[in-house]
Protein backbone atom coordinates (compact mmCIF):
# COMPACT_ATOMS: atom_id res chain seq x y z
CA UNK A 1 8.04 -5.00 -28.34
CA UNK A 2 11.26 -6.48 -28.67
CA UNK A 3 13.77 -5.47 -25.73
CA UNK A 4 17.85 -4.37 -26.01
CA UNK A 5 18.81 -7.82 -25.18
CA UNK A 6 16.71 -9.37 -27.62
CA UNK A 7 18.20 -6.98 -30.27
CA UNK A 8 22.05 -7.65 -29.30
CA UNK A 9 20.92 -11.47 -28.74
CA UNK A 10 19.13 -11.49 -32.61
CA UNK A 11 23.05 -10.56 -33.53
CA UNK A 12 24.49 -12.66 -31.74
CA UNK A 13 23.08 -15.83 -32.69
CA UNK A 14 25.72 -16.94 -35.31
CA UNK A 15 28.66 -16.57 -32.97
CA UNK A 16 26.82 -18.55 -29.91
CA UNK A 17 25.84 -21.88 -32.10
CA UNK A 18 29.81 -22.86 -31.92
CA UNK A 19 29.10 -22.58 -28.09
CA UNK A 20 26.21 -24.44 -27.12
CA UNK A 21 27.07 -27.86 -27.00
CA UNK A 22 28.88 -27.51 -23.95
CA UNK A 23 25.63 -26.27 -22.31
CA UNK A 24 23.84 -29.40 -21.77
CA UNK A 25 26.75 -31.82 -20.46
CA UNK A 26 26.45 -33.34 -17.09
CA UNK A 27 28.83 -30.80 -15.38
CA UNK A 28 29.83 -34.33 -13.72
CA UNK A 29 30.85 -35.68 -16.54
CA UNK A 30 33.71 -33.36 -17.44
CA UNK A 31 35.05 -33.73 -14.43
CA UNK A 32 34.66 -30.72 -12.43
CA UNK A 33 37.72 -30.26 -10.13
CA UNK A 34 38.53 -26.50 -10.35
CA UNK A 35 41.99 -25.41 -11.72
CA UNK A 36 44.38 -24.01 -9.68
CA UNK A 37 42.87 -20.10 -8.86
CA UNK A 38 45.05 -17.13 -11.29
CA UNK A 39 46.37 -13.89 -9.43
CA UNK A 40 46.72 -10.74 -11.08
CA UNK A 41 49.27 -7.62 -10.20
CA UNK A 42 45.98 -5.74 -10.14
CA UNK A 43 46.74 -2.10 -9.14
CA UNK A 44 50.41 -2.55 -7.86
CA UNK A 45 51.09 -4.10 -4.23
CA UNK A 46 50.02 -2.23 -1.45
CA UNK A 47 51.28 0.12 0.60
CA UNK A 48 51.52 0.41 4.85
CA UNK A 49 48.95 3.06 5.72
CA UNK A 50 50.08 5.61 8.21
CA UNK A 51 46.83 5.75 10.00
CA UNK A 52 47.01 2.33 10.40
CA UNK A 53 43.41 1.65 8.93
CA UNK A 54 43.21 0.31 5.28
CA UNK A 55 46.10 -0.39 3.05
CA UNK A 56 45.70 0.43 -0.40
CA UNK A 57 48.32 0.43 -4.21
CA UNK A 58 50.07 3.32 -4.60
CA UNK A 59 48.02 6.73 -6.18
CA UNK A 60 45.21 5.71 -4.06
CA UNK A 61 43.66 7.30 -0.98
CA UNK A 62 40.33 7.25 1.29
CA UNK A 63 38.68 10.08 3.59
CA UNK A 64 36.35 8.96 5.98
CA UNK A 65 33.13 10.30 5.27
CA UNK A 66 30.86 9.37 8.37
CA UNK A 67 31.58 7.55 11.78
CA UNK A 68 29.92 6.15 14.46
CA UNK A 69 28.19 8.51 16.70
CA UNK A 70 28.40 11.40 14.54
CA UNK A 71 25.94 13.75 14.55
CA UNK A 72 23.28 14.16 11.96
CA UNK A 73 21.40 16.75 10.28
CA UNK A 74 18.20 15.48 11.64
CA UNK A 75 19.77 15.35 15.29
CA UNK A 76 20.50 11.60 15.30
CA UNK A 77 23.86 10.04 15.29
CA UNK A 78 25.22 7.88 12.91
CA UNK A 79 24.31 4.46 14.04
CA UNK A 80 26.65 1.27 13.96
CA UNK A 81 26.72 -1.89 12.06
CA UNK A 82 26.95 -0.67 8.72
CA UNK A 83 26.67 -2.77 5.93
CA UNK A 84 25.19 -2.97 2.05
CA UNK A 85 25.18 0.58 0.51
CA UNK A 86 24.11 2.02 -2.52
CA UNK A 87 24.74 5.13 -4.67
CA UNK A 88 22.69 6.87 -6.90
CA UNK A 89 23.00 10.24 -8.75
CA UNK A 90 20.76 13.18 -6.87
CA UNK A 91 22.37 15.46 -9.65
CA UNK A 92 25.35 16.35 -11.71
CA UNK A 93 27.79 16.43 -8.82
CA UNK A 94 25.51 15.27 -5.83
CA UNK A 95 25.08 11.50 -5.28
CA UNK A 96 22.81 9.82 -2.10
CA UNK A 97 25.11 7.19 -0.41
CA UNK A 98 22.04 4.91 1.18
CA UNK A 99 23.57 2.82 3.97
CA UNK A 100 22.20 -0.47 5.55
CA UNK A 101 22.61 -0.56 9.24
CA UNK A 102 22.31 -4.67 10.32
CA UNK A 103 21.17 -4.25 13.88
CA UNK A 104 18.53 -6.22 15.95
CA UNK A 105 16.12 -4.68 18.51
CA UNK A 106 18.13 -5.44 21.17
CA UNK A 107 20.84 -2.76 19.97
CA UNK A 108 18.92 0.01 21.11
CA UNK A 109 21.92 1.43 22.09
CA UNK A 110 23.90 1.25 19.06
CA UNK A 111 22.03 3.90 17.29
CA UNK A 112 24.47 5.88 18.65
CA UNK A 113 25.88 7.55 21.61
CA UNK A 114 24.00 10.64 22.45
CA UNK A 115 21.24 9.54 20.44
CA UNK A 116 17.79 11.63 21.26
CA UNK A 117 16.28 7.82 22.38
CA UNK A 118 14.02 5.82 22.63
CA UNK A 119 13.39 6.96 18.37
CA UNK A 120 9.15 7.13 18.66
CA UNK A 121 8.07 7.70 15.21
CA UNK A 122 4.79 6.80 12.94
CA UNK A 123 7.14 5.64 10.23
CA UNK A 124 8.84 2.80 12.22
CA UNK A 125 8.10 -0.17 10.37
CA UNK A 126 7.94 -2.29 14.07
CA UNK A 127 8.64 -1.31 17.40
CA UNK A 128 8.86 -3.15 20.94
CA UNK A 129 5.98 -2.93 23.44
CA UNK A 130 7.43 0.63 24.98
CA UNK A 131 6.69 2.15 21.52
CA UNK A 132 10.51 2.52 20.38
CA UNK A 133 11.25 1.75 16.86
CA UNK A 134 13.62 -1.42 15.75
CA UNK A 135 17.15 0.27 15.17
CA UNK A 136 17.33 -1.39 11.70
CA UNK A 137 16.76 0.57 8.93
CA UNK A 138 19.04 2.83 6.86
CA UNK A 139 21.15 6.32 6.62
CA UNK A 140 21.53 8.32 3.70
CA UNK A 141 24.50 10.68 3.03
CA UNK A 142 24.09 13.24 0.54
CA UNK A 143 27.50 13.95 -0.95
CA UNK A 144 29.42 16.00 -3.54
CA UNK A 145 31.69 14.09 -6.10
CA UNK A 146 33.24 17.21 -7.35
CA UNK A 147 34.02 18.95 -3.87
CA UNK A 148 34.23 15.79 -1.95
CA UNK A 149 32.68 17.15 0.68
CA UNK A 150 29.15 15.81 2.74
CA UNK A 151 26.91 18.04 2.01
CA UNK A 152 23.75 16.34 4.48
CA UNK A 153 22.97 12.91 6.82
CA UNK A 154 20.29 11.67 8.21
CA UNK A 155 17.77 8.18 8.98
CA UNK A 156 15.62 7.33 5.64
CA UNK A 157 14.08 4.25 7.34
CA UNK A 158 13.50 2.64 10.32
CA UNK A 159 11.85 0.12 12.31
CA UNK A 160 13.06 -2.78 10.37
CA UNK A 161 15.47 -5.92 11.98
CA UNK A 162 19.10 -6.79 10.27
CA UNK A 163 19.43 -4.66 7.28
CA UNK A 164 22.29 -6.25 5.91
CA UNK A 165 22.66 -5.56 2.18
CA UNK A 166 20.17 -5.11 -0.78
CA UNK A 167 20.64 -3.66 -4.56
CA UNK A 168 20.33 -0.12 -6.24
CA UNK A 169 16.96 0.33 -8.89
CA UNK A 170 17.72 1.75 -12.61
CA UNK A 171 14.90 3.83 -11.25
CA UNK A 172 16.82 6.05 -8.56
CA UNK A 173 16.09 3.97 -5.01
CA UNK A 174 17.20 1.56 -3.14
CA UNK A 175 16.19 -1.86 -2.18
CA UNK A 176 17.02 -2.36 1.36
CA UNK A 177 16.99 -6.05 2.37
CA UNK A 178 16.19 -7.69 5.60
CA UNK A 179 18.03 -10.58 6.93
CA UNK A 180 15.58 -11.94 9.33
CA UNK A 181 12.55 -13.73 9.84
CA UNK A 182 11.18 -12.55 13.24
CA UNK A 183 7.59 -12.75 13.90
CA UNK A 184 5.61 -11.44 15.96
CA UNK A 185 5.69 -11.59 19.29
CA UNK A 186 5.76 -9.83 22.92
CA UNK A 187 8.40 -7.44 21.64
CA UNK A 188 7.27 -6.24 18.19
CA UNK A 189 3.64 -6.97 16.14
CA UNK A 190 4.92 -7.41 12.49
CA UNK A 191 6.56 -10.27 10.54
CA UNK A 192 10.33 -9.25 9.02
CA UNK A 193 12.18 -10.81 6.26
CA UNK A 194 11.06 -8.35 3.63
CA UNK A 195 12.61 -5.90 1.03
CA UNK A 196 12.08 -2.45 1.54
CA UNK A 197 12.49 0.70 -1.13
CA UNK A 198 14.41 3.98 -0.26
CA UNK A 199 13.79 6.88 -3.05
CA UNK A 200 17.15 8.17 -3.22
CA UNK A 201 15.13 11.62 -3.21
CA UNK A 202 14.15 11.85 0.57
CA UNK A 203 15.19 13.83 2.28
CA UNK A 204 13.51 12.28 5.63
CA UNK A 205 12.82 8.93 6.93
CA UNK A 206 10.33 7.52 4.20
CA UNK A 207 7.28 5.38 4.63
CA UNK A 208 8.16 1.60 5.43
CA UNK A 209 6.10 -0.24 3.02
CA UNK A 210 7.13 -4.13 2.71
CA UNK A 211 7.42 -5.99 -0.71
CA UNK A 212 5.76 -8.79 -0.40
CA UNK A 213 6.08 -10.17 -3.97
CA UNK A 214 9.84 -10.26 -3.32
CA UNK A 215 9.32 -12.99 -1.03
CA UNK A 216 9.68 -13.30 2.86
CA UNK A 217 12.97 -15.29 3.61
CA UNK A 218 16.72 -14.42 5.19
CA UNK A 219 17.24 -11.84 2.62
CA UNK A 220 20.84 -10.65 1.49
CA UNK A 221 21.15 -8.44 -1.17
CA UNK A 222 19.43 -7.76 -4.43
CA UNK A 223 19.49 -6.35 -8.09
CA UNK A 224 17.97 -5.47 -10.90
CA UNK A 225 18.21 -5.88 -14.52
CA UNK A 226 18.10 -2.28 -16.30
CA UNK A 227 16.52 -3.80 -19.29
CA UNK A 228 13.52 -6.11 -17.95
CA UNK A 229 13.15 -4.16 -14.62
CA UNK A 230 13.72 -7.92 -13.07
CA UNK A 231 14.61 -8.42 -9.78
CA UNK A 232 17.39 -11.24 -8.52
CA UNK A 233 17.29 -11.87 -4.70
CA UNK A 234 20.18 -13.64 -2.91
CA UNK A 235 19.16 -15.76 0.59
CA UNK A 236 21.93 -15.97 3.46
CA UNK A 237 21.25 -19.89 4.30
CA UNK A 238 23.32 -22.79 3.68
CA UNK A 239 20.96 -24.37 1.78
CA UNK A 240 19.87 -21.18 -0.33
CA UNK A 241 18.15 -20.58 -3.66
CA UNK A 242 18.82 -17.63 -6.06
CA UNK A 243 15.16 -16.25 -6.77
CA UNK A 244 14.04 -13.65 -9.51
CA UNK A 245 10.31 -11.36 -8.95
CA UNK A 246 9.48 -11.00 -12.75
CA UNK A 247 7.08 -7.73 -11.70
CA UNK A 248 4.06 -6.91 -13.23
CA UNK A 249 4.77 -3.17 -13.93
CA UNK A 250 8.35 -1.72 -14.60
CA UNK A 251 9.80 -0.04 -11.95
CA UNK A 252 6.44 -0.22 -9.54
CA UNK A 253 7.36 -3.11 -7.72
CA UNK A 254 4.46 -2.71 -5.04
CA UNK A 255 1.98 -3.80 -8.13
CA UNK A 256 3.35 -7.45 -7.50
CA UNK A 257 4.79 -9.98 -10.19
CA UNK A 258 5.94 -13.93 -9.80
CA UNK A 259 8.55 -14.97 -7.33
CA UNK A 260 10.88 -17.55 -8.99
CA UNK A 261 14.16 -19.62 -7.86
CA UNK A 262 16.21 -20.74 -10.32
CA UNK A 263 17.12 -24.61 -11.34
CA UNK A 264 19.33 -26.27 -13.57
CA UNK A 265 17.85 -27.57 -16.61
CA UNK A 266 18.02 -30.93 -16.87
CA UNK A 267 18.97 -31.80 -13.19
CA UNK A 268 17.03 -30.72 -10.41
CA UNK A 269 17.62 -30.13 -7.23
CA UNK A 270 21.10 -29.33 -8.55
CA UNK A 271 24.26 -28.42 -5.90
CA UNK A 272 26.30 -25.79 -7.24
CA UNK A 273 27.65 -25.69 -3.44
CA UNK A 274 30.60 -28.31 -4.61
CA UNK A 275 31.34 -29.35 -0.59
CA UNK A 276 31.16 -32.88 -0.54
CA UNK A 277 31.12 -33.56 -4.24
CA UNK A 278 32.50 -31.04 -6.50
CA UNK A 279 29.15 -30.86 -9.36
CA UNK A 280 30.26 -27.53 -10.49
CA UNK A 281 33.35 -27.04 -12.87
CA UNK A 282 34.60 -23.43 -13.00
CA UNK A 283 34.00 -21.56 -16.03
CA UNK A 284 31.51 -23.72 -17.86
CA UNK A 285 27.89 -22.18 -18.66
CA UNK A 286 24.69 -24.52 -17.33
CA UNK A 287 21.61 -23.64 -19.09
CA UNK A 288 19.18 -22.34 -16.12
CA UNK A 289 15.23 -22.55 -16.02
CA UNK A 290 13.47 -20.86 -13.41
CA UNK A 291 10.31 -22.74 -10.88
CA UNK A 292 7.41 -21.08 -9.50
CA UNK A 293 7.21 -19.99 -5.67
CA UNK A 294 3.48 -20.44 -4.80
CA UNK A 295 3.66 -18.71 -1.50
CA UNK A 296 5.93 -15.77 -1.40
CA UNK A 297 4.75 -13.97 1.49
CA UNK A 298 4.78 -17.69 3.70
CA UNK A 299 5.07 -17.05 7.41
CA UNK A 300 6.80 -20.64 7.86
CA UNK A 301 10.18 -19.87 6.47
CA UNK A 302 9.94 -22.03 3.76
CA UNK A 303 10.66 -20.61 0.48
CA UNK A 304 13.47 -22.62 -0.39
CA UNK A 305 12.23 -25.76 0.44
CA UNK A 306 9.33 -24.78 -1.60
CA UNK A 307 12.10 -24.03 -4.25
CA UNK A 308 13.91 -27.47 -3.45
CA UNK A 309 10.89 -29.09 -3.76
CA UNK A 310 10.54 -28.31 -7.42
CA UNK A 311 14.42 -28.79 -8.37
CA UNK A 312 16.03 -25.66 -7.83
CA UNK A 313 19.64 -24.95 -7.63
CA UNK A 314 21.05 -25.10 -4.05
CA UNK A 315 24.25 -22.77 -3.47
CA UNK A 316 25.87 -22.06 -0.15
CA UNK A 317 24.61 -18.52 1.77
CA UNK A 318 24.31 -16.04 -1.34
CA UNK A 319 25.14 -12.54 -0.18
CA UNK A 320 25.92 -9.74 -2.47
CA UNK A 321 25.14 -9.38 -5.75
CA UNK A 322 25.78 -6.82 -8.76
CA UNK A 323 24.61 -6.23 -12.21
CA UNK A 324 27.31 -5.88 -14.46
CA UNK A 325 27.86 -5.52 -18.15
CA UNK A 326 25.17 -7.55 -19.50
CA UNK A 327 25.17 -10.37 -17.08
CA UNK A 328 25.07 -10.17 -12.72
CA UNK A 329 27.34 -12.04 -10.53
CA UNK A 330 26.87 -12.73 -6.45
CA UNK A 331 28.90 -14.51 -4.08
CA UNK A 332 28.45 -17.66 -2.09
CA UNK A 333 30.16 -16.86 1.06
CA UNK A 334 31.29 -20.55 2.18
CA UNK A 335 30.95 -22.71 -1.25
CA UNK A 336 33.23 -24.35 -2.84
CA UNK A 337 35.11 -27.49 -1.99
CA UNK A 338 37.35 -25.88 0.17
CA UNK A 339 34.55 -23.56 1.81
CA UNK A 340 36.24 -20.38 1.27
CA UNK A 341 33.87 -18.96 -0.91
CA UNK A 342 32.51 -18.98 -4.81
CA UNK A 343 31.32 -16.30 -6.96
CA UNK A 344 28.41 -17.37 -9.86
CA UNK A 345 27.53 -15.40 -12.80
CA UNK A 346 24.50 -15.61 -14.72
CA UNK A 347 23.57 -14.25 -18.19
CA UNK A 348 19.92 -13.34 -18.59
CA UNK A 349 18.14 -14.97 -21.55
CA UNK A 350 17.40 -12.33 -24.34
CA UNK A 351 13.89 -13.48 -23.56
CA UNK A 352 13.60 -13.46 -19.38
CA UNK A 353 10.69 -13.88 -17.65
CA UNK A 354 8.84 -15.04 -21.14
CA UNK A 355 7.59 -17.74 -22.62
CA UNK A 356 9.82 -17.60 -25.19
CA UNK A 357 12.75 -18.60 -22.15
CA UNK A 358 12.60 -22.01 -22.69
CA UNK A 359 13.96 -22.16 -25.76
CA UNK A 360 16.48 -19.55 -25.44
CA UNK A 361 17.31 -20.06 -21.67
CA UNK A 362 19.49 -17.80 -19.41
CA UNK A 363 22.81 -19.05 -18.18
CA UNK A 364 25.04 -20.08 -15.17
CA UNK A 365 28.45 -20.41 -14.64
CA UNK A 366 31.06 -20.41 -11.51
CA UNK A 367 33.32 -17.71 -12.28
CA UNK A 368 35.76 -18.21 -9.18
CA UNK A 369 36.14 -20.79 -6.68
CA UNK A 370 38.55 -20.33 -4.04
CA UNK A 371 40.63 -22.82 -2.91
CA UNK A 372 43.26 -20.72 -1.06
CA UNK A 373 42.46 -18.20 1.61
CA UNK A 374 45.39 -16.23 1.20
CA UNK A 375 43.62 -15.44 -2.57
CA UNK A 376 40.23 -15.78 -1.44
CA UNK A 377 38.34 -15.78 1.80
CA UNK A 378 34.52 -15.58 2.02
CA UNK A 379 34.04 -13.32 -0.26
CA UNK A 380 30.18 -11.29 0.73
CA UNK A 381 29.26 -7.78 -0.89
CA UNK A 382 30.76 -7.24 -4.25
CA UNK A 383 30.10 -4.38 -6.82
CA UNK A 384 31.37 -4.29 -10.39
CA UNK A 385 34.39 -1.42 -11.58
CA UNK A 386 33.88 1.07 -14.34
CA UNK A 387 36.31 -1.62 -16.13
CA UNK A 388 34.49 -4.26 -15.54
CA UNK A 389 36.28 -5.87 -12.52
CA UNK A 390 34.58 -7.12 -9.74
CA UNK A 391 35.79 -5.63 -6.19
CA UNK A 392 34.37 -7.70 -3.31
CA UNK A 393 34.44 -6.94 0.55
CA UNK A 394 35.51 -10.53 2.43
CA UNK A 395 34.29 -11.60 5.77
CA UNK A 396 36.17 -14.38 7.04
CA UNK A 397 35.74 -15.36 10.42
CA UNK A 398 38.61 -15.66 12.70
CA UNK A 399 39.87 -14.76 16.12
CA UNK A 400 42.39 -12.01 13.85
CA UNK A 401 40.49 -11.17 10.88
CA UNK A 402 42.49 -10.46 7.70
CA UNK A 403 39.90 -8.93 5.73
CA UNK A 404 40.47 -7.29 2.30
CA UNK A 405 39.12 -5.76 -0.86
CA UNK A 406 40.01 -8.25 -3.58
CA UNK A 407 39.74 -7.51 -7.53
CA UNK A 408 38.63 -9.97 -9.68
CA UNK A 409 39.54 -9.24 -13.49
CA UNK A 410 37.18 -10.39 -16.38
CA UNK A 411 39.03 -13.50 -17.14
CA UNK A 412 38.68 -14.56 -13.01
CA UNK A 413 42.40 -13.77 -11.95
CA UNK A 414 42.30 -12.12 -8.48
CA UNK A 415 44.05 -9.94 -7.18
CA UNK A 416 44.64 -7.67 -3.71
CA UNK A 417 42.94 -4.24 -3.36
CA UNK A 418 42.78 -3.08 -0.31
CA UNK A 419 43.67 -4.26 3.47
CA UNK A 420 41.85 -3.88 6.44
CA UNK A 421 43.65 -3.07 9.35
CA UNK A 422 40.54 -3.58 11.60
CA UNK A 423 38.92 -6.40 13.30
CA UNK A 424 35.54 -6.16 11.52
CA UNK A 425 34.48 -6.64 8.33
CA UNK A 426 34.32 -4.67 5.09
CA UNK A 427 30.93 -4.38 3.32
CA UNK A 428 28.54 -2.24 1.21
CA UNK A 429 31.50 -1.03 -1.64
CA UNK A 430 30.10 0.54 -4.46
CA UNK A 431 31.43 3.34 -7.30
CA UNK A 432 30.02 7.02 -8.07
CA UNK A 433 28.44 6.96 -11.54
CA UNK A 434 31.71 8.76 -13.17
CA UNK A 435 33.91 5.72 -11.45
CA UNK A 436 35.91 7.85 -9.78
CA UNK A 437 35.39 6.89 -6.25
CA UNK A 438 34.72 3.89 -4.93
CA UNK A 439 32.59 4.07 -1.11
CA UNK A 440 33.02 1.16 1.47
CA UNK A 441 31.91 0.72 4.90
CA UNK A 442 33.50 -0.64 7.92
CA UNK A 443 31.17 -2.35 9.44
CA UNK A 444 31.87 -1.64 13.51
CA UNK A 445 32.40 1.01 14.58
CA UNK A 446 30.85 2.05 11.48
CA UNK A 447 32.89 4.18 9.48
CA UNK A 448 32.17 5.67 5.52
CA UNK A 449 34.92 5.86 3.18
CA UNK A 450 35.56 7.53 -0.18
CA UNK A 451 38.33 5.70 -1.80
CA UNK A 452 40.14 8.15 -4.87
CA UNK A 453 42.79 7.17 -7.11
CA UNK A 454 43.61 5.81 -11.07
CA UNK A 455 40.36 3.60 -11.39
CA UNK A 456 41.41 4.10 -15.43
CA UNK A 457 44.46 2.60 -15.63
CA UNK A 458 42.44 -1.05 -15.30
């Protein structure tokens, strides 16, 4: 059966011969110092807000959907330390905003105040030795694009350590990561570092059941390609890999499949991190091949040097990622020569997760380094516009944090979105499926926010 891809890719194979030299140069070779980074006008510049919260170009405007301590419809309150979201169409007008909440089990108390604690449930993934469930876990906000009004809010999982981001399905759930690798001990009986799957459907806090062929590691965020139902997992270390689960049933991803990290063909153990010595020029496409994990579900932490160990790529503390027209970018929070931050791209092979790969192999290229942190500045959840722009949450760290929204265009000129007038981070930013609002989270206090305004006009 031959896939979409392979279909557009049969088409296509004319126009990319005139392209394919450059794919198997030494990137070294060219000489790989990055360019000086392009701004674009973007939306307009932006304007003061009178709350004093997040400035934002002129026709645009947020409402503040959820806070901290809110109360839900299941009695809870809205916990803190919000961070990866996801939304996915419940109907016409009704989407399910599925919220991340990275907290430890020693934030008991940041569940929320007035919270009906300690939360004793049979569908807490772990709990401590008093019986009270891990305060990780996940919200979900049912809410109405065409009134713009919350329409229901309540805990979909719990019981888990660190949520911090993770990646919507084609298949209508989420993917909720964790970004830990606890194991048991005196306070809780079961090993973390897993991904977990939210049906955008519940309407209650689901059953935590653990992926294990998605590997145990210091998750960060995930996707999925629509096409090959493949999964690409980001890892939050400095010396991280960028793994794929090639699964052996199409949107069932608790049947299993193989747990991959990707290399660069030709050079292993390749550094795309370009700190010390800049290996990775912006904009050129590396041919990628992908290496085996033999022990996905390895209680020792080890993953990547199991991926290192057979030549894959290194890149510096992938965090979010996003499938976008045809190809997925992520960002590496603190690569690039300058350590502000790098976002990769990668174009699936027309043949992924087959045989048929090698000859035909999927691609990576460095779409933006930054080397200025006025233009840049650790760049960590991104999502992908209706246009085809990339809008990505920063998270610099700094005794004042400057923290924006930044747009990247197609051609990798960047540009100002939003500023947040806040000292915390912005995370979890994704759009409604008609592109008409784009969500956000402030991480703490938590705080929700629809963001409305001319999306079209770029």
């Amino acid at each position: 059966m031959i896939t979409r891809r392979q279909f557009t890719a049969a088409l296509g194979t004319l126009g990319a011969i005139g392209v394919t030299g450059s794919l198997f140069r030494h990137p070294a070779a060219e000489g790989a110092t990055p360019g000086p980074m392009k701004t674009a006008a973007g939306y307009g510049p932006l304007k003061e807000d009178p709350n004093g919260l997040l400035d934002l170009p002129d026709g645009f405007s947020y409402t503040v959907l959820s806070s901290f301590g809110d109360k839900m419809d299941d009695g809870f309150s809205v916990p803190d330390a919000a961070d990866g979201m996801g939304c996915i169409a419940i109907s016409q007008d009704v989407v399910a905003l599925i919220r991340n909440h990275e907290l430890q089990p020693k934030h008991l108390e940041k569940y929320g105040p007035g919270q009906p604690q300690p939360l004793k449930s049979e569908r807490a993934y772990d709990t401590n030795n008093k019986g009270e469930a891990f305060p990780g876990g996940t919200t979900t906000i049912y809410y109405n694009t065409k009134t713009r009004q919350k329409e229901r809010e309540f805990l979909s999982l719990t019981g888990t350590i660190r949520n911090c981001s993770g990646g919507v399905t084609p298949w209508g759930s989420w993917l909720t990561c964790e970004e830990s690798v606890d194991t048991p001990s005196d306070e809780g009986s079961q090993y973390h570092g897993y991904v977990f799957e939210v049906p955008a459907a519940a309407t209650g806090l689901v059953e935590p059941k653990p992926l294990k062929a998605l590997g145990r590691f210091n998750h960060e965020a995930a996707c999925v390609d629509p096409d090959s139902g493949i999964v690409y997992l980001t890892e939050d270390r400095g010396d991280s890999l960028l793994y794929r689960m090639v699964p052996n049933e199409y949107g069932n991803l608790a049947a299993g499949g193989k747990l991959q990290a990707l290399a660069v063909k030709g050079y292993p153990r390749f550094d795309t991190r370009n700190w010390d010595k800049r290996e990775m020029p912006v904009g050129e496409w590396l041919n990628a091949q992908w290496v085996d994990i033999a022990n996905p579900d390895s209680a020792e932490d080890d993953l990547r040097r199991q991926g290192y160990a057979k030549g894959a790529a290194l890149f510096a503390r992938g965090e979010g990622i996003h499938w976008g027209k045809g190809k997925l970018y992520f960002c590496c929070t603190n690569g690039g020569h300058k350590k502000l931050g790098q976002v990769m791209a990668y174009h699936p092979s027309a043949y992924e997760g087959t045989p048929a790969e090698h000859d035909s192999p999927g691609q990576l290229q460095l779409f933006v380094e930054s080397a200025n942190s006025d233009i840049l500045n650790f760049g960590d959840n991104l999502t992908v516009s209706p246009g085809g722009h990339l809008i990505i949450c920063e998270d610099q760290y700094s005794a004042i944090v400057d923290n924006h929204l930044r747009g990247v265009t197609p051609d990798g000129e960047v540009y100002p979105f939003g500023k947040l007038n806040m000292q915390t981070e912005l995370a979890g930013a994704c759009f409604s499926p008609d592109g008409t609002q784009l969500f956000v989270n402030l991480y703490s206090p938590t705080r929700t926010l629809a963001i409305s305004g001319p999306w079209q006009h770029l």
